[in-house]
C-alpha atoms as a PDB file:
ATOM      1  CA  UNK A   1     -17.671  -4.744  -4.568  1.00  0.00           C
ATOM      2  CA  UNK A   2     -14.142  -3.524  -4.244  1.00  0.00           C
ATOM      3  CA  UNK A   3     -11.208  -5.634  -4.899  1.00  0.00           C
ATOM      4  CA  UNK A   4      -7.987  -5.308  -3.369  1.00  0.00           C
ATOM      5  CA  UNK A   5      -4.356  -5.605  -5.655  1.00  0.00           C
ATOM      6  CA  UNK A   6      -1.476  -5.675  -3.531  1.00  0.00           C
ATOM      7  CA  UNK A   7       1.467  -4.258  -5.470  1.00  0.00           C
ATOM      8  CA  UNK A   8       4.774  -6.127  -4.644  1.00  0.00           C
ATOM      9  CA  UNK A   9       8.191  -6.330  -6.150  1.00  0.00           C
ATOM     10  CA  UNK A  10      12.017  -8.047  -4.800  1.00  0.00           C
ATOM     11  CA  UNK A  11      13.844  -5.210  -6.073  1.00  0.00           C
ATOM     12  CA  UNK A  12      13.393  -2.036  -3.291  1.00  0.00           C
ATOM     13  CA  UNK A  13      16.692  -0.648  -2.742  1.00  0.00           C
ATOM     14  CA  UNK A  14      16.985  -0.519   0.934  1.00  0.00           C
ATOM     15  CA  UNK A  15      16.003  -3.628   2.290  1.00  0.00           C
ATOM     16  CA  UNK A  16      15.963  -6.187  -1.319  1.00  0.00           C
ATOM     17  CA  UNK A  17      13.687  -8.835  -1.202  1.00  0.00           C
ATOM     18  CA  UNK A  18      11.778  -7.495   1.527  1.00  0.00           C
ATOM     19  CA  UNK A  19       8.234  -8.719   1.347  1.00  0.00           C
ATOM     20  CA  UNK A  20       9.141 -12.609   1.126  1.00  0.00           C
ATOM     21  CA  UNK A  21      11.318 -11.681   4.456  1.00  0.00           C
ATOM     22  CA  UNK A  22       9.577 -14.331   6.775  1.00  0.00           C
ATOM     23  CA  UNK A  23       7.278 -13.001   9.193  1.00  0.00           C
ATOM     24  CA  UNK A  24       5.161 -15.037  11.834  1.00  0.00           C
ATOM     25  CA  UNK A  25       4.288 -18.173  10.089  1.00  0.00           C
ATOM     26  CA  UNK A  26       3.952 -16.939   6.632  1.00  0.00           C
ATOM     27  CA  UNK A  27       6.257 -13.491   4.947  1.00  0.00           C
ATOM     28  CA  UNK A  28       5.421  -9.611   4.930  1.00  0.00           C
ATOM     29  CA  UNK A  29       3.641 -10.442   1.423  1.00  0.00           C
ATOM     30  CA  UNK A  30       1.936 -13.259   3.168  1.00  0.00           C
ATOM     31  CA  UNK A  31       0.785 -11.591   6.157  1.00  0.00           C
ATOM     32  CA  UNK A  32      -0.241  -8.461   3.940  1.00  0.00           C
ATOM     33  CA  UNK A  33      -2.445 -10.977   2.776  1.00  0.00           C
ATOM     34  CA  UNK A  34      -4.334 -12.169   5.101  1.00  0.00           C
ATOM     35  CA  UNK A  35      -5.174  -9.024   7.104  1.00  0.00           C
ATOM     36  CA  UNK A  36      -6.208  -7.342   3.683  1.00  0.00           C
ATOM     37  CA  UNK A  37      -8.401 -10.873   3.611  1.00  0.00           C
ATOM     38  CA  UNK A  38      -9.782 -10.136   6.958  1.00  0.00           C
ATOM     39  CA  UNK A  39     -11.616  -6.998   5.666  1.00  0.00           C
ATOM     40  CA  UNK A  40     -15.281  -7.482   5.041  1.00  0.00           C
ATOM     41  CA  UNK A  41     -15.762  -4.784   2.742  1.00  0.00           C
ATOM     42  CA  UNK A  42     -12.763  -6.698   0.367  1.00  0.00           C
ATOM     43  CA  UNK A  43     -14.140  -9.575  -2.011  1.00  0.00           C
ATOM     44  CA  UNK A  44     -11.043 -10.462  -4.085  1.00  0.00           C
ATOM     45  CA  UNK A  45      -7.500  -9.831  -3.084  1.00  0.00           C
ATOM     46  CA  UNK A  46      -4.582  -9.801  -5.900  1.00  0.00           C
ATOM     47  CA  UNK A  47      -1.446  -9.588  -6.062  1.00  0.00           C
ATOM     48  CA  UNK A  48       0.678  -7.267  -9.007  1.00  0.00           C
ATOM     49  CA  UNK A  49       4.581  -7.513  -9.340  1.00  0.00           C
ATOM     50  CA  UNK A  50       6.542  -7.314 -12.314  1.00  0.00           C
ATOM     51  CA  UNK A  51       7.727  -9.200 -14.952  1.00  0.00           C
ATOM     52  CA  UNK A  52      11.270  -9.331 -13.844  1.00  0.00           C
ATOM     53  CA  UNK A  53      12.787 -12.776 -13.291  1.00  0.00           C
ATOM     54  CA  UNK A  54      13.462 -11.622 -10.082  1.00  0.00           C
ATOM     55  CA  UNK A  55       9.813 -11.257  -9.427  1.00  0.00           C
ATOM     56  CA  UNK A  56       9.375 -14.786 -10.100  1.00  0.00           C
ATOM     57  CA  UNK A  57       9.547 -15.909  -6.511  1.00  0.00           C
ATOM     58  CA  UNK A  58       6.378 -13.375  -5.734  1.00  0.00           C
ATOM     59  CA  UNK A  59       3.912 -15.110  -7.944  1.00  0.00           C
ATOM     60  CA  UNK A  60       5.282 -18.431  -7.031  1.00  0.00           C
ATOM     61  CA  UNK A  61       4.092 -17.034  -3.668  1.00  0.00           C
ATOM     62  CA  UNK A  62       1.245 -15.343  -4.464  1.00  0.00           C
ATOM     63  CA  UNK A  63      -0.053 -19.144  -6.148  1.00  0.00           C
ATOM     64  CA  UNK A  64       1.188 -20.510  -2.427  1.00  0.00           C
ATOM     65  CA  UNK A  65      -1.225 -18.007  -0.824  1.00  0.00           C
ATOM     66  CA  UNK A  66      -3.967 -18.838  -3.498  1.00  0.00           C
ATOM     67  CA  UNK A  67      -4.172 -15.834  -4.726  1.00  0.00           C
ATOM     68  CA  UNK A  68      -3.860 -14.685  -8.249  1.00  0.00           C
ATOM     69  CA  UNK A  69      -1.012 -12.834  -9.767  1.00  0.00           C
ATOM     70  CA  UNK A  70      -0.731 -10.485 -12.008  1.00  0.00           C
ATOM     71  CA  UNK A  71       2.386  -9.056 -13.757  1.00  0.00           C
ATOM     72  CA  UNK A  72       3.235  -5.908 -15.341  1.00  0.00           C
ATOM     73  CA  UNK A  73       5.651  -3.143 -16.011  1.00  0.00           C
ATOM     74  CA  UNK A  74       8.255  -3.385 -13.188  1.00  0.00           C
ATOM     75  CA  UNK A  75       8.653   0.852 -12.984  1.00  0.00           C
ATOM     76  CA  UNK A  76       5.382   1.915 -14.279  1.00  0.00           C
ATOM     77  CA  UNK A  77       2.967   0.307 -11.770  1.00  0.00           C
ATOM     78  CA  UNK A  78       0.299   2.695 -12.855  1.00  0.00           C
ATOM     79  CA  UNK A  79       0.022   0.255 -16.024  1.00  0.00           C
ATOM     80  CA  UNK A  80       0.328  -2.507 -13.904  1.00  0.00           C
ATOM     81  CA  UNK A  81      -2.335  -1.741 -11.845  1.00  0.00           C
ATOM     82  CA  UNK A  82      -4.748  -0.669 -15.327  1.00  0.00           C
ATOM     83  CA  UNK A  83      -3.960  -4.236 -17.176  1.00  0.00           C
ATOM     84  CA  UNK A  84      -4.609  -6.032 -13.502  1.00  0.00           C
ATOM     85  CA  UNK A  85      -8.204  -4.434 -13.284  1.00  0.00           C
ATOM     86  CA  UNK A  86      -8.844  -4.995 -16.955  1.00  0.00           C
ATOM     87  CA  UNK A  87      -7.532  -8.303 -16.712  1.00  0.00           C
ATOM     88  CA  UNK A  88      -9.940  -9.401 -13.660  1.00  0.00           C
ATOM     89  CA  UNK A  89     -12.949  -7.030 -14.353  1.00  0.00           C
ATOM     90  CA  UNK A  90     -11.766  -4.850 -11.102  1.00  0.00           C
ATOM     91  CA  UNK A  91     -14.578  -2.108 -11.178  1.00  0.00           C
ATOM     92  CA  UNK A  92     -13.687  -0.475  -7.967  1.00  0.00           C
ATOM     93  CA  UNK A  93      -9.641  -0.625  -6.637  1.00  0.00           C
ATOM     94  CA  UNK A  94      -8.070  -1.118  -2.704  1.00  0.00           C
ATOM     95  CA  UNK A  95      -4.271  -0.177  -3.232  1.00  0.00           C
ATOM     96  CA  UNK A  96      -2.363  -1.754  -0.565  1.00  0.00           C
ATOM     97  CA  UNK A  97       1.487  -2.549  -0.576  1.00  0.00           C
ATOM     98  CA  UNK A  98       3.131  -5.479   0.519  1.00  0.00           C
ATOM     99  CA  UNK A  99       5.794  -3.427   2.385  1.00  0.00           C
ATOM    100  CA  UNK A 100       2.340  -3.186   4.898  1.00  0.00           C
ATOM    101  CA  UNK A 101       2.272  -6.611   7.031  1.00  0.00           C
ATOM    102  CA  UNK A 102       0.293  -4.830  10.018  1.00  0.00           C
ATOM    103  CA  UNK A 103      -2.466  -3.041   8.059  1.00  0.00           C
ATOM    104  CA  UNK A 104      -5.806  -3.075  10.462  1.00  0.00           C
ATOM    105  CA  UNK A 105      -8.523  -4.982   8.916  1.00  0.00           C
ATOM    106  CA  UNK A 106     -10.576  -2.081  10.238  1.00  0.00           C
ATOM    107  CA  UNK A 107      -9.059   0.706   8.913  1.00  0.00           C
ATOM    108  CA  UNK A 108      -9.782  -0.571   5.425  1.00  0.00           C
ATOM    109  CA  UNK A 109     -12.998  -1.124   5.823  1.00  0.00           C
ATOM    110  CA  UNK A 110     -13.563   2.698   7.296  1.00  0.00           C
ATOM    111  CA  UNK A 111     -12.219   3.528   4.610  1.00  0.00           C
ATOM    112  CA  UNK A 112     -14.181   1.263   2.163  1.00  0.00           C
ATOM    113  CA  UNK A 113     -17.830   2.225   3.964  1.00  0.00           C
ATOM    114  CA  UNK A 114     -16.731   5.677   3.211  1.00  0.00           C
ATOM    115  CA  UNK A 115     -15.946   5.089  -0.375  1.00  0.00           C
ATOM    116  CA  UNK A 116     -19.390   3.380  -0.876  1.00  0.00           C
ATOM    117  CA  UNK A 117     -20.850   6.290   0.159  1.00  0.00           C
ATOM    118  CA  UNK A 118     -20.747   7.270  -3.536  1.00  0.00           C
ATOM    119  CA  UNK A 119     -19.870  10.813  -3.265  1.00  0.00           C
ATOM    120  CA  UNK A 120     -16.281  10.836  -4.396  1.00  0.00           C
ATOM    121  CA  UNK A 121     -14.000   8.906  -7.407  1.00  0.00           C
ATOM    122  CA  UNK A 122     -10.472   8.666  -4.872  1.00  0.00           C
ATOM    123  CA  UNK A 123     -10.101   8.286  -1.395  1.00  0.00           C
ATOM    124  CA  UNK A 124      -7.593   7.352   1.348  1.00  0.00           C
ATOM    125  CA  UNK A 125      -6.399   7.800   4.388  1.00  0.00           C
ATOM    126  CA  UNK A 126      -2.260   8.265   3.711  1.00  0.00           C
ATOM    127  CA  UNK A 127      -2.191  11.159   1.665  1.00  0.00           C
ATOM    128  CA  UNK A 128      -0.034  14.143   3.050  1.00  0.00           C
ATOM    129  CA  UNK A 129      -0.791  15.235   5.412  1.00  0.00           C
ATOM    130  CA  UNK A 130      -1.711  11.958   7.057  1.00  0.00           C
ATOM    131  CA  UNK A 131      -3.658  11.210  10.746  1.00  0.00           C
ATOM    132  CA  UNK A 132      -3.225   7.356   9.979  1.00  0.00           C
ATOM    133  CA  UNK A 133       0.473   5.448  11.420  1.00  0.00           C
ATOM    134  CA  UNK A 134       2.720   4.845   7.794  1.00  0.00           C
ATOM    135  CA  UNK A 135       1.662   1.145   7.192  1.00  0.00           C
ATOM    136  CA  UNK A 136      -1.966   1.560   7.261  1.00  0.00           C
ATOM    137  CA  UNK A 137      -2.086   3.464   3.605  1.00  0.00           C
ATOM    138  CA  UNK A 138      -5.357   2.450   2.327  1.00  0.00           C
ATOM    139  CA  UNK A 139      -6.191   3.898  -1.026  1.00  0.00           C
ATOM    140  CA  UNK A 140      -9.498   3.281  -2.847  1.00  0.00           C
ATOM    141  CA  UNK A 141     -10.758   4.268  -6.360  1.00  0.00           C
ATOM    142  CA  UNK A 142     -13.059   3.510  -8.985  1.00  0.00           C
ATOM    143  CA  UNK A 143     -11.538   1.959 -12.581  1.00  0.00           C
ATOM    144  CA  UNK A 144     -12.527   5.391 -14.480  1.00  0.00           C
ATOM    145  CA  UNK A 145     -10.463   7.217 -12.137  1.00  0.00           C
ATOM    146  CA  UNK A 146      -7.904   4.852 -13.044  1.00  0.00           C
ATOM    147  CA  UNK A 147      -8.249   4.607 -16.517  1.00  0.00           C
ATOM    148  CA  UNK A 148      -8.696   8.316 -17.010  1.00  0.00           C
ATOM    149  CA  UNK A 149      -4.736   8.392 -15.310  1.00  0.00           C
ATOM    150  CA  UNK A 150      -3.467   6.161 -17.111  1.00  0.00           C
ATOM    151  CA  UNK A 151      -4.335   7.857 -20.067  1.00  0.00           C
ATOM    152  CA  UNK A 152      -2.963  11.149 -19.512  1.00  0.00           C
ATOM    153  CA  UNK A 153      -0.760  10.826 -16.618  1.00  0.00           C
ATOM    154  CA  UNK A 154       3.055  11.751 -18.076  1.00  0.00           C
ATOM    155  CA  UNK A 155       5.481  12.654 -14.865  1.00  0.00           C
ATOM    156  CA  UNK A 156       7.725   9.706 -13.058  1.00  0.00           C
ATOM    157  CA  UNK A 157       5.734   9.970  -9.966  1.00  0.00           C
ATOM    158  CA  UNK A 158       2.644   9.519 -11.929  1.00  0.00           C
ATOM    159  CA  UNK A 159       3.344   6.458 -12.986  1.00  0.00           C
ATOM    160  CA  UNK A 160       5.002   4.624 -10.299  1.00  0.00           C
ATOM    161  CA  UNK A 161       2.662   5.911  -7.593  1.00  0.00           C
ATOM    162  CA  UNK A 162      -0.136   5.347  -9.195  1.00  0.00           C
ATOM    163  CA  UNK A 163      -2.776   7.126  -8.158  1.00  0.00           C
ATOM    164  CA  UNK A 164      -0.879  10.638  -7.732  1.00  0.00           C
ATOM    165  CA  UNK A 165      -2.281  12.386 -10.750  1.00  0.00           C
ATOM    166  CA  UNK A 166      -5.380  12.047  -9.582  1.00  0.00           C
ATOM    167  CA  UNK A 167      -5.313  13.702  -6.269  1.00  0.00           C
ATOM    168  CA  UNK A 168      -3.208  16.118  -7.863  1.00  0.00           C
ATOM    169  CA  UNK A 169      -6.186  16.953 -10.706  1.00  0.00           C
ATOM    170  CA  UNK A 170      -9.100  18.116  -7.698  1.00  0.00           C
ATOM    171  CA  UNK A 171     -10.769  19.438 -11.246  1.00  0.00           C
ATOM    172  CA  UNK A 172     -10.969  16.333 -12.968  1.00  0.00           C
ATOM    173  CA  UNK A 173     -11.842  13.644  -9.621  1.00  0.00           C
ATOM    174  CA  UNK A 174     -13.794  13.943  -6.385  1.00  0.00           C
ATOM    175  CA  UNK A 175     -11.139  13.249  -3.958  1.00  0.00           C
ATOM    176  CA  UNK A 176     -11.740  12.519  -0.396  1.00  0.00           C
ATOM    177  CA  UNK A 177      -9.611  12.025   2.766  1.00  0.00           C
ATOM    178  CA  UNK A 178     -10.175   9.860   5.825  1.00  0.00           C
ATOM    179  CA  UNK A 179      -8.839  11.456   8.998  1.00  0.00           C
ATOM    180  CA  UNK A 180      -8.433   9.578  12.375  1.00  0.00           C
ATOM    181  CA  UNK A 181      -9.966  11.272  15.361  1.00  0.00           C
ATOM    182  CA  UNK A 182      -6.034  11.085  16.525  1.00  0.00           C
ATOM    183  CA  UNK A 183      -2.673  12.188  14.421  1.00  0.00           C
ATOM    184  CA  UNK A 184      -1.181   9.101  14.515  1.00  0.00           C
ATOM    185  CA  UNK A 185       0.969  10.068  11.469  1.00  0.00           C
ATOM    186  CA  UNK A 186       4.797   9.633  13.872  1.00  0.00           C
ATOM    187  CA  UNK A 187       3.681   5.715  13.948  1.00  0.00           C
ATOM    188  CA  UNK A 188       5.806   3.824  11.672  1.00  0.00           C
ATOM    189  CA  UNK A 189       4.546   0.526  10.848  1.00  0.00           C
ATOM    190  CA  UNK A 190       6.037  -0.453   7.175  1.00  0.00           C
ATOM    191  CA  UNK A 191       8.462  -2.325   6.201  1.00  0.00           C
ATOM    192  CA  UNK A 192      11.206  -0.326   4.520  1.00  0.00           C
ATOM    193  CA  UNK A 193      14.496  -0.247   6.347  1.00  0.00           C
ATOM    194  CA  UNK A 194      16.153  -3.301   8.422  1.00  0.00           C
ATOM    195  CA  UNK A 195      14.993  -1.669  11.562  1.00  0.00           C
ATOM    196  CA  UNK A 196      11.717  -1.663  10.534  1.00  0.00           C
ATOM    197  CA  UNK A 197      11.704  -5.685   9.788  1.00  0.00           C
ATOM    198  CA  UNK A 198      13.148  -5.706  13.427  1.00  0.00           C
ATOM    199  CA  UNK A 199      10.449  -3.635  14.882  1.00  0.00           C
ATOM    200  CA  UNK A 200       7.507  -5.337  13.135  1.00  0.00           C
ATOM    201  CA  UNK A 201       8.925  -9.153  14.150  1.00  0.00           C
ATOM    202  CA  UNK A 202       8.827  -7.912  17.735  1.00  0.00           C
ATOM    203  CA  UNK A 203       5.786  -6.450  17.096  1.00  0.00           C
ATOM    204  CA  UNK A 204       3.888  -9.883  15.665  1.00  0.00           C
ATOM    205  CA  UNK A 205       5.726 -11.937  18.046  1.00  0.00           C
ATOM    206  CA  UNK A 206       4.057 -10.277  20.836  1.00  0.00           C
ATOM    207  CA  UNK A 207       0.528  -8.856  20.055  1.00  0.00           C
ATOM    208  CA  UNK A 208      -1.428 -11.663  19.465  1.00  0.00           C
ATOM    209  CA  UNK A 209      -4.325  -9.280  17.557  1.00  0.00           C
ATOM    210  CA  UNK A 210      -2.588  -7.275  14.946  1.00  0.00           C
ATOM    211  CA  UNK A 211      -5.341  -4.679  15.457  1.00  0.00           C
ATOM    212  CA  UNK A 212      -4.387  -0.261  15.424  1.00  0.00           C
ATOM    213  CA  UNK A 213      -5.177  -0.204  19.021  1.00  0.00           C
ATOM    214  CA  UNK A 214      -3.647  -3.258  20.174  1.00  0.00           C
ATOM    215  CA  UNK A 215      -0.159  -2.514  18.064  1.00  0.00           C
ATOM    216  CA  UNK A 216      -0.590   1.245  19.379  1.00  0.00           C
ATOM    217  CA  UNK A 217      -0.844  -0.066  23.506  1.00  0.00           C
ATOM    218  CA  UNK A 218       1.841  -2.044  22.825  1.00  0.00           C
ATOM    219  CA  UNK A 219       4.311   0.443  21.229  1.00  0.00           C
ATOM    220  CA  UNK A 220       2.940   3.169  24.507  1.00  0.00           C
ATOM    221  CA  UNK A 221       4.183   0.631  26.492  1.00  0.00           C
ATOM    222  CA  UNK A 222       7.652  -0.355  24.844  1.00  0.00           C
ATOM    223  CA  UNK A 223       8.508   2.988  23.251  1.00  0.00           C
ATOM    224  CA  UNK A 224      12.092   1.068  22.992  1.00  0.00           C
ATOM    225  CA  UNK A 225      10.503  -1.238  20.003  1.00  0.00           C
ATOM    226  CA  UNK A 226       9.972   1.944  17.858  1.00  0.00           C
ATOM    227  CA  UNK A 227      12.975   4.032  19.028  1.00  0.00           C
ATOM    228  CA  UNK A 228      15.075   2.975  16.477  1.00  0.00           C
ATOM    229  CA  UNK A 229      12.784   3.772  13.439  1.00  0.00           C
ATOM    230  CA  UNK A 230      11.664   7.158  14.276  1.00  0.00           C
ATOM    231  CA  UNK A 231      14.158   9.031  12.048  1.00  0.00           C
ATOM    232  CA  UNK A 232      13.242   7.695   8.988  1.00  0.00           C
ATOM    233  CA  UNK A 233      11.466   9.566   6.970  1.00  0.00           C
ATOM    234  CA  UNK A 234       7.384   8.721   5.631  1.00  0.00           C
ATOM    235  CA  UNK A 235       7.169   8.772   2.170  1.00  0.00           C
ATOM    236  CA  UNK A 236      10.530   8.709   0.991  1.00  0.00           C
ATOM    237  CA  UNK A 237      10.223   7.027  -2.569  1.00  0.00           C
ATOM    238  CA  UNK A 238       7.713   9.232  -2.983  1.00  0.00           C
ATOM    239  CA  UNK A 239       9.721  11.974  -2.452  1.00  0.00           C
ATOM    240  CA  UNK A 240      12.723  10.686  -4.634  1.00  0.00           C
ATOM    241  CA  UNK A 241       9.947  10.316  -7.454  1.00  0.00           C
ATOM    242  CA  UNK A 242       9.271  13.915  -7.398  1.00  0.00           C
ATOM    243  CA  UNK A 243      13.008  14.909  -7.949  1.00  0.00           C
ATOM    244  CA  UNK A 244      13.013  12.884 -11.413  1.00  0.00           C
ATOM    245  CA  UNK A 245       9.702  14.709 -12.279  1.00  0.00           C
ATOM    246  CA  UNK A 246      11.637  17.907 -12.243  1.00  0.00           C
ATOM    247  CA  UNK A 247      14.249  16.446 -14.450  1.00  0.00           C
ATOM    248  CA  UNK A 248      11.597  15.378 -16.559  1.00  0.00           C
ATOM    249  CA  UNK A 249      10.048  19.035 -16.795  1.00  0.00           C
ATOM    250  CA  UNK A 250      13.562  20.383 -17.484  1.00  0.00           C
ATOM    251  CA  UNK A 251      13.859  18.123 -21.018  1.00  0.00           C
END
């Protein structure tokens, strides 16, 4: 079975303390929760922050939710997310991250069925370039994979993001992508600026089924809701991360 660690820290830089923002009746970290929960394909769900007293208030959260918490390097999450699956005897990993309070149920269980298949060691469905909206990122892979990065994986972006070295080593892992039948890749549906927070309230305050195509009909039909987050840019730490790796590569 595949379990599910949701990777969650207070410290992101443009909107601190993000994912206990309250959200419906719960937070984004609580919400993440229980549509990651709602999957079929998921048997456990965990959550991973950090060891920073700051990160105190997620596991106090995460024992609210009844979940259990692991913590770990606050900067290197790719050890984080190795000592979480050793820890709980995680054979086969669902990366989601708490900044993702909309995530469809559905779309990580495509993704799962896909993955059980058996024919590949990584896939995912938010990996550049992606067909899925930003938000529904749903990464899956099995502990070798994992292990085998955390062994040899050396750049900044390798270690935060976690799984980038291996989609970035086709030689060493059978990597797969998931690709909706529609680019859907303009939809933002994260959590990473203060308009987003804005958006995704409106969005939970009126769609009573946090479902793709129910969020998707009502955006089509309020294109005001998501006006004011379309110029931010997908991917962005992402893309800060590979600036330090060439600072790295210049020492």
């Amino acid at each position: 079975m595949i379990s599910a660690i949701i990777q969650a820290r207070m410290s992101s830089t443009r909107l601190h303390g993000k994912v206990l923002l309250p959200l419906g009746d719960t937070t984004v970290l609580g919400m993440t929760v229980q549509q990651v929960k709602k999957a079929k394909r998921i048997d456990k769900v965990i959550v991973a922050t950090s060891v920073e007293k700051e990160d105190d208030a997620i596991a106090r959260h995460g024992e609210e939710l009844g979940i259990p918490v692991f913590r770990g390097s606050l900067s290197d999450v790719l050890d984080r997310y190795y000592r979480a699956t050793k820890k709980f005897g995680v054979e086969h990993i669902c990366r989601i991250t708490a900044d993702c309070p909309l995530i469809d149920p559905a779309v990580i269980d495509l993704v799962a069925a896909e993955y059980e298949k058996g024919d590949c060691d990584y896939i995912s469905n938010g990996r550049v370039p992606s067909t899925y909206p930003d938000g529904m990122d749903t990464e899956i892979f099995s502990f070798s994979a994992l292990e085998k990065a955390w062994k040899e994986a050396k750049l900044p972006s390798e270690r935060e993001h976690v799984t980038t070295y291996i989609w970035n080593q086709p030689g060493l892992f059978r990597v797969r992508e998931v690709k909706n039948s529609e680019d859907l890749s303009m939809v933002r549906l994260t959590v990473d600026e203060p308009e987003d927070y804005e958006m995704i309230k409106d969005i939970v305050a009126n769609v009573p089924e946090l479902s793709l195509p129910a969020i998707l009909v009502y955006l089509r039909e309020h294109p005001e809701v998501s006006a004011k987050t379309a110029h931010f840019v997908r991917n962005e730490g992402y893309l800060k991360s590979l600036k330090n790796d060439e600072k790295t590569k210049q020492l």
